[in-house]
Protein backbone atom coordinates (compact mmCIF):
# COMPACT_ATOMS: atom_id res chain seq x y z
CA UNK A 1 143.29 79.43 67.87
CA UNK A 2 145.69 77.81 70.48
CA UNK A 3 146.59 74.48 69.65
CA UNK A 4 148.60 71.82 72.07
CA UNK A 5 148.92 68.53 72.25
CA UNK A 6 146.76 67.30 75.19
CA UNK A 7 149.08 64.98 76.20
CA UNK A 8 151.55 68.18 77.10
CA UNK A 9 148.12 69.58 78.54
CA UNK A 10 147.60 66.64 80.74
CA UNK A 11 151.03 66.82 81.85
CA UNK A 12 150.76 70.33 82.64
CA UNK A 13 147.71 70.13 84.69
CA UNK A 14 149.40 67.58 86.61
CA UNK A 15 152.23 69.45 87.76
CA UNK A 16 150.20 71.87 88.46
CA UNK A 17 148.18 70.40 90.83
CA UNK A 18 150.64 68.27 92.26
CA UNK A 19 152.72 71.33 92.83
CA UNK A 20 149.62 72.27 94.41
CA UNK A 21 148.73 69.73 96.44
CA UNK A 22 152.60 69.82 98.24
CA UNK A 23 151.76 73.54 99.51
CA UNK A 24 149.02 72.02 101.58
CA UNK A 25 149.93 70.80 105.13
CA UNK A 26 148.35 67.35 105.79
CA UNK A 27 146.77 66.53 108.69
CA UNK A 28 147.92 64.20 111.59
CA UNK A 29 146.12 61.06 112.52
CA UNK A 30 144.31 60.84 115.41
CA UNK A 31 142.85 58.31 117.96
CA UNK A 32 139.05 57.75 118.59
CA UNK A 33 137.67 60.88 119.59
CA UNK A 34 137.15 61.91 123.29
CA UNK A 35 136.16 65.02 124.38
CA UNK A 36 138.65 67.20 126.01
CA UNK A 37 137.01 68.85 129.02
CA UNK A 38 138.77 71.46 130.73
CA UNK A 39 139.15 71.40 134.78
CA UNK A 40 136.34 74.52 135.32
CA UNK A 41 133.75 73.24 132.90
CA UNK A 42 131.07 70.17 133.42
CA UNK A 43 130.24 68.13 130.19
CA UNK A 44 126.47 68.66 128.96
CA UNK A 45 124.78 64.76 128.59
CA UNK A 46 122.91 64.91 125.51
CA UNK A 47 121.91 61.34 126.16
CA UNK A 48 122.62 58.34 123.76
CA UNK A 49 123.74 59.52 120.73
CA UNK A 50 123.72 57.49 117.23
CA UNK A 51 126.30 55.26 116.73
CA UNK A 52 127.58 56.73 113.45
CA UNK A 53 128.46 59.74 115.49
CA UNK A 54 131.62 58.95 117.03
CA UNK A 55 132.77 57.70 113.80
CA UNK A 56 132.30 61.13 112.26
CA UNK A 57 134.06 62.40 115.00
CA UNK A 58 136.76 60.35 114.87
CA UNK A 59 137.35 60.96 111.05
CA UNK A 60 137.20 65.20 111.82
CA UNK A 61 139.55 64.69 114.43
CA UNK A 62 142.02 62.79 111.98
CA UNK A 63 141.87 66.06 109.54
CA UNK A 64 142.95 68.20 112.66
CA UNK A 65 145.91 70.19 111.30
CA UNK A 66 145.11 70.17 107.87
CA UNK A 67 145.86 73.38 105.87
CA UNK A 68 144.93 74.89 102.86
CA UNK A 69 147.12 75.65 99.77
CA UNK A 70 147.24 78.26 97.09
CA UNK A 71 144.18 80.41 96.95
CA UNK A 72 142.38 78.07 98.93
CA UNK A 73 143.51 75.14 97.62
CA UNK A 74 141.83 72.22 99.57
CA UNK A 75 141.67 68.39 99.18
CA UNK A 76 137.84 69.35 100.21
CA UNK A 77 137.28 71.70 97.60
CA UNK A 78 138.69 68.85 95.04
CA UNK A 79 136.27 66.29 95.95
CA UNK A 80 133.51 68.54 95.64
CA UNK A 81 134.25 69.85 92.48
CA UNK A 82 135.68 72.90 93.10
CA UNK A 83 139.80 73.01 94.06
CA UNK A 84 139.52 76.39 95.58
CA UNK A 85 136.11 76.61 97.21
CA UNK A 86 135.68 78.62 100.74
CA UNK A 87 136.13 75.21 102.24
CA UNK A 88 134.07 74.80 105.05
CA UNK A 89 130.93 73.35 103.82
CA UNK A 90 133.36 70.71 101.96
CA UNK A 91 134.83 69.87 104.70
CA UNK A 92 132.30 68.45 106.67
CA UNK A 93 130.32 66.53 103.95
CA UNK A 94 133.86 65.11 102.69
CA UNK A 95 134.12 63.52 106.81
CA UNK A 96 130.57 62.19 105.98
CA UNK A 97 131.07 60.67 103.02
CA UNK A 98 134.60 58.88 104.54
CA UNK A 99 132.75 58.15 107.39
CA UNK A 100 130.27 56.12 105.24
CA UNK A 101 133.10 54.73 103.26
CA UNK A 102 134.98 53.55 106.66
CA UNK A 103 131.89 52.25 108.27
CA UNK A 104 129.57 51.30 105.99
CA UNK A 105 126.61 53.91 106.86
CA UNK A 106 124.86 55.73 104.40
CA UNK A 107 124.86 59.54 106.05
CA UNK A 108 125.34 61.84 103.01
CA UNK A 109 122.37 62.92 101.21
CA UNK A 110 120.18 61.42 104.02
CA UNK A 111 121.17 62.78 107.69
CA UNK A 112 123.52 65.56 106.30
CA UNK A 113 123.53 67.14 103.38
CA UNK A 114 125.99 67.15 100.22
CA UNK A 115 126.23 70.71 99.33
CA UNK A 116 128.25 74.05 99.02
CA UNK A 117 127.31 77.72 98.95
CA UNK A 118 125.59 79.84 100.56
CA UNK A 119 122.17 78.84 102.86
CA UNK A 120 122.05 75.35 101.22
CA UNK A 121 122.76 73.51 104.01
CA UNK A 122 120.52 75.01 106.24
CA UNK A 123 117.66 74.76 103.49
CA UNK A 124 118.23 70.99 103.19
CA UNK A 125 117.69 70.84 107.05
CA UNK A 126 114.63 72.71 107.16
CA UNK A 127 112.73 70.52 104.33
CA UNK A 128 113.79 67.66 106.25
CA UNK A 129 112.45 69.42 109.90
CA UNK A 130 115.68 69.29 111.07
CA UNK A 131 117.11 72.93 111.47
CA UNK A 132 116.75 74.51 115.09
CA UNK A 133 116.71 78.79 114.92
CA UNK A 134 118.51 79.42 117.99
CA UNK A 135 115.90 81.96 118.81
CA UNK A 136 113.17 79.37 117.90
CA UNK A 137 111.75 80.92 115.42
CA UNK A 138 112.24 79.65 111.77
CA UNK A 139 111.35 82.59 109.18
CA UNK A 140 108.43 82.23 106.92
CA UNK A 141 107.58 79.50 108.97
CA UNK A 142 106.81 80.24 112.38
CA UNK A 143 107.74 79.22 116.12
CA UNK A 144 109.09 76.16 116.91
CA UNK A 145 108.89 73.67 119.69
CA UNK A 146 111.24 71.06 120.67
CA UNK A 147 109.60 67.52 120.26
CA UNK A 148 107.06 66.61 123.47
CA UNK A 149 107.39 70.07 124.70
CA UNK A 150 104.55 71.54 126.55
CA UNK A 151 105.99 75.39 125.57
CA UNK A 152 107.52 77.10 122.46
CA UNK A 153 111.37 77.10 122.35
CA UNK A 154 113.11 79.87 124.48
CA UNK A 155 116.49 81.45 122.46
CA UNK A 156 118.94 79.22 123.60
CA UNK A 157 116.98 76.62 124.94
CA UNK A 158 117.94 73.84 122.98
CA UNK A 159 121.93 72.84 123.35
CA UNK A 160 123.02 70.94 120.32
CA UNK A 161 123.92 67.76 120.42
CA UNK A 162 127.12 65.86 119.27
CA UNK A 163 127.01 65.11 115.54
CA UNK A 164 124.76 68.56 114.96
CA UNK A 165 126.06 71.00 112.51
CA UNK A 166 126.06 74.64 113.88
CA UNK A 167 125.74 77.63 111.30
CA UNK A 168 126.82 81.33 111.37
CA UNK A 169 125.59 84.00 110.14
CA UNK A 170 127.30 87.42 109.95
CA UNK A 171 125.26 89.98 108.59
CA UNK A 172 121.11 90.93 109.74
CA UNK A 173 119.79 88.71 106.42
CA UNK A 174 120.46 85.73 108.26
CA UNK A 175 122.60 84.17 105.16
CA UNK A 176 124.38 81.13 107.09
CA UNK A 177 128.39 82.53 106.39
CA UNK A 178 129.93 79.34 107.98
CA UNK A 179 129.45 75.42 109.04
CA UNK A 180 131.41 73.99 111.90
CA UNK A 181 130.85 70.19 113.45
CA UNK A 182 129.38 70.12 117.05
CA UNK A 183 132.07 67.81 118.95
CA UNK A 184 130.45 68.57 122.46
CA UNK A 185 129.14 71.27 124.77
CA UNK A 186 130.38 72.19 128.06
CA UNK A 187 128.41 74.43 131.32
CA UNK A 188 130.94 76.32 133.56
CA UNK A 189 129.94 77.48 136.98
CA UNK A 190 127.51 80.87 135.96
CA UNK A 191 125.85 77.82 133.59
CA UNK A 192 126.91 79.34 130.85
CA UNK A 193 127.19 76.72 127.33
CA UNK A 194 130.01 76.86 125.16
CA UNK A 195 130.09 74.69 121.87
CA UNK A 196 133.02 73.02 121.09
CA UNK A 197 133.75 72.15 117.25
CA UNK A 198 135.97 71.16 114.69
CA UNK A 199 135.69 73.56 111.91
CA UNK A 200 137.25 73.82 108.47
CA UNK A 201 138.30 76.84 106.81
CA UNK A 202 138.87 79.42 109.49
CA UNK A 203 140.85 81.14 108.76
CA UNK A 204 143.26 78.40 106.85
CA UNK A 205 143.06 75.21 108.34
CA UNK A 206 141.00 72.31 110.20
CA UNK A 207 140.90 73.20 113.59
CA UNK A 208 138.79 72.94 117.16
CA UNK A 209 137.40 76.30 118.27
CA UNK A 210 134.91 77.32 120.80
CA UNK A 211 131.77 79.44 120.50
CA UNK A 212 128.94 80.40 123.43
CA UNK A 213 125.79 79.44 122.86
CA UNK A 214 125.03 82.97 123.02
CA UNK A 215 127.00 84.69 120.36
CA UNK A 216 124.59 86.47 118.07
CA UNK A 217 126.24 84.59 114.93
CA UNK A 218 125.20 81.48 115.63
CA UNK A 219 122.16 81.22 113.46
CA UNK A 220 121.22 77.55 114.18
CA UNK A 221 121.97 73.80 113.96
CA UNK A 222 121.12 71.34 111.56
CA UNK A 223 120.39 68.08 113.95
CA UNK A 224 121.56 65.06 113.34
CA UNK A 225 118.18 63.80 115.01
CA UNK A 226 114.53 64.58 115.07
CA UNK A 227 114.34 67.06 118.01
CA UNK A 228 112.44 69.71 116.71
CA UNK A 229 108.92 70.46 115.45
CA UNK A 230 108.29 74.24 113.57
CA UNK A 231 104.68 75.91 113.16
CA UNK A 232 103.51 74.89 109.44
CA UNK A 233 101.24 77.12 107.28
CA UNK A 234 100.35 77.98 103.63
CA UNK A 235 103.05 77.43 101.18
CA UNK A 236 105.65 75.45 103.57
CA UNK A 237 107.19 72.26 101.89
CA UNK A 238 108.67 69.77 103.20
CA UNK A 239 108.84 66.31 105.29
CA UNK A 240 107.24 67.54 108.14
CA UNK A 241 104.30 68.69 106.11
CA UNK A 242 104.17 65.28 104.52
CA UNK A 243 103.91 63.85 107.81
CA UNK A 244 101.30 66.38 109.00
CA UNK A 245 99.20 65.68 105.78
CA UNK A 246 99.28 61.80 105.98
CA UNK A 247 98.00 62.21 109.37
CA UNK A 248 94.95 64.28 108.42
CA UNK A 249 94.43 61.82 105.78
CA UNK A 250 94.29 59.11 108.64
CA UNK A 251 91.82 60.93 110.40
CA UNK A 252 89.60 61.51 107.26
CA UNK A 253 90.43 64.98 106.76
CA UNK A 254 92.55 64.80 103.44
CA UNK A 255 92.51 63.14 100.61
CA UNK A 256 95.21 60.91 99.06
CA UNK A 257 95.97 62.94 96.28
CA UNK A 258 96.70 65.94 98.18
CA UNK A 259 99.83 64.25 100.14
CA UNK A 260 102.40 66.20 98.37
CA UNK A 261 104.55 67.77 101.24
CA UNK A 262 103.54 71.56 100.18
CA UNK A 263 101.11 73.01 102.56
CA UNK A 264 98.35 74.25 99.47
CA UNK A 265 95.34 75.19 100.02
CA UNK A 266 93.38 71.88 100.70
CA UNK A 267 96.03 71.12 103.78
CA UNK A 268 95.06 74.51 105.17
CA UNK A 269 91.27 73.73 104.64
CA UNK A 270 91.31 70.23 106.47
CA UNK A 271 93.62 71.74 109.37
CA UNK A 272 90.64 74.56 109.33
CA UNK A 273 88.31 71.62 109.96
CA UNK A 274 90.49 69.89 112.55
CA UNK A 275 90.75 73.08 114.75
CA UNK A 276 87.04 73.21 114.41
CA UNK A 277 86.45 70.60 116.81
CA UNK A 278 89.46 71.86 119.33
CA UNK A 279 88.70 73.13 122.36
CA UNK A 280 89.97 76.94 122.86
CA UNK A 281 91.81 76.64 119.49
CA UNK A 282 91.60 79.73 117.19
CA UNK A 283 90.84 78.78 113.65
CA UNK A 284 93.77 80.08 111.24
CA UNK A 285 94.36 76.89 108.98
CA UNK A 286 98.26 77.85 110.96
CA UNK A 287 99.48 74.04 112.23
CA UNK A 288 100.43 75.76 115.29
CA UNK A 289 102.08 73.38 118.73
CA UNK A 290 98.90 72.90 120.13
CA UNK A 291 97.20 71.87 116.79
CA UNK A 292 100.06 69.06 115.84
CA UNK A 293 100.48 68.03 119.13
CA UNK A 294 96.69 67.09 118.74
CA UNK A 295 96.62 65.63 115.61
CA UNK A 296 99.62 63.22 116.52
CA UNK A 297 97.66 62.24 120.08
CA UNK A 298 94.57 61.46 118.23
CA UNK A 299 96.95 59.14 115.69
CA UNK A 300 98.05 57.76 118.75
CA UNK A 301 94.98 56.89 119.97
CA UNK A 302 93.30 55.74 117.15
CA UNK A 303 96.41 52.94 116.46
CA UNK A 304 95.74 52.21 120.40
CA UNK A 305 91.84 51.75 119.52
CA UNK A 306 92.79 49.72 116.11
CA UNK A 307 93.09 45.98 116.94
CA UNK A 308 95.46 45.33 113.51
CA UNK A 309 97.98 47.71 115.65
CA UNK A 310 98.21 45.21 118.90
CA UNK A 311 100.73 42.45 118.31
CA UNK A 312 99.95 38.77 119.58
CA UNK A 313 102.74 37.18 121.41
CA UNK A 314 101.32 33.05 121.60
């Protein structure tokens, strides 16, 4: 067996790293983040926006310029656990976790994921109903709808918002390949969208790029918001069928007990019931747009029709 003292080992490691670490090419401070429109293109208002937004922003843009060492070497990969991880992933949670450090929020782990590898990200999103399939349709799940819409989502109809994460995919398996920070969106005069991020990783260094809207590889976006609603159906898990369950349960459909955020077979048999009494509504035990959207009107009007709900101003 090799034997050293780990004091010489600790040493070692040290210069190693630190030898490392001086091949990378830090990044270059920047101011608060404004987006850089160009002359032909019009800015897309995605309305009011969280606050903890621009902060993220602003902490990206600060990385701009960054490059990797060594076999991928990354500051990134370090804080993640892994020195020489394909970075991109890492670099987005590490802004969210500074940005909660700078400013106080708590964003990692709640609004974005911590993660790395392959199709974790975008599997956090969807448990939390938060991932939008550019196409609008979310596999093994079903269609989706954008929240208060009247019609399923169109490919392309919804244009991600600042703060989103947008994710690649480069083969017909839908495997999400990449991650890249939505900054802002931009129309130009044929109305064309183009998303404008700050992505790590690609091929060697923190940088802004560009991508249309339309370019088959984007996959989807994991919102920073709740914009989206998704069709729900027999062996789906996650918040949005714990939501959809305590609301049957409000309306006497479900029992306690079976609030568990998996769609089993009791969910299906109370939204069988529900669709029952629904006008024109076929009865699959599917939570389909029409059958949520009905569920959440009657919650709304029962809290309307519950004095306890009405507050007193004397």
């Amino acid at each position: 067996m090799r034997r050293c003292r780990t004091g010489a080992l600790a040493l070692a490691v040290g210069i190693l790293l630190f030898g490392t670490a001086l091949a990378e090419t830090t990044a270059t401070p920047q101011a608060m983040f404004v987006p850089k429109v160009a002359a032909d293109e019009t800015l897309v208002d995605s309305g009011q926006t969280p606050d903890f937004v621009e902060n993220l922003l602003t902490v990206a843009e600060g990385e701009l310029g960054y490059t990797e060492g060594p076999n991928n070497y990354s500051k990134y990969g370090v804080w993640s656990g892994d020195p020489h991880a394909a970075w991109c992933a890492e670099f987005v949670c590490w802004c969210v976790d500074q940005t909660d450090q700078r400013y106080g929020t708590q964003l990692l782990n709640a609004i974005y994921p911590k993660y790395s590898g392959q199709n974790t990200g975008r599997d956090w999103f969807i448990a939390h109903g938060r991932f939008v399939y550019r196409k609008g349709n979310c596999p093994n799940w079903g269609y989706q709808w954008l929240r208060g819409s009247d019609h399923l989502m169109k490919k392309n109809e919804y244009v991600p918002h600042p703060g989103d994460l947008v994710f690649f995919t480069y083969s017909e398996a839908g495997d999400t390949e990449h991650v890249a920070l939505v900054e802002y969106c931009t129309t130009d005069a044929d109305g064309k969208v183009t998303l404008h991020v700050i992505e790590g990783n690609n091929p060697s260094s923190v940088q802004h790029n560009a991508y249309s809207l339309d370019n088959s590889q984007v996959l989807g976006f994991g919102t920073c918001e709740d914009v989206v609603d998704t069709t729900l159906r027999f062996g789906c898990s996650g918040e949005k069928v714990l939501v959809l369950q305590k609301r049957l349960a409000e309306l006497g459909y479900l029992a306690e007990k079976d609030q568990t955020g998996t769609y089993g077979g009791n969910t299906k048999a109370a939204v069988v019931e529900y669709q029952k009494a629904m006008k024109d509504q076929p009865v699959s035990g599917i939570a389909d747009r029409r059958t949520q959207q009905a569920i959440e009107a009657a919650i709304r009007e029962k809290e309307y029709n519950t004095p306890d709900t009405w507050l007193v101003d004397e």
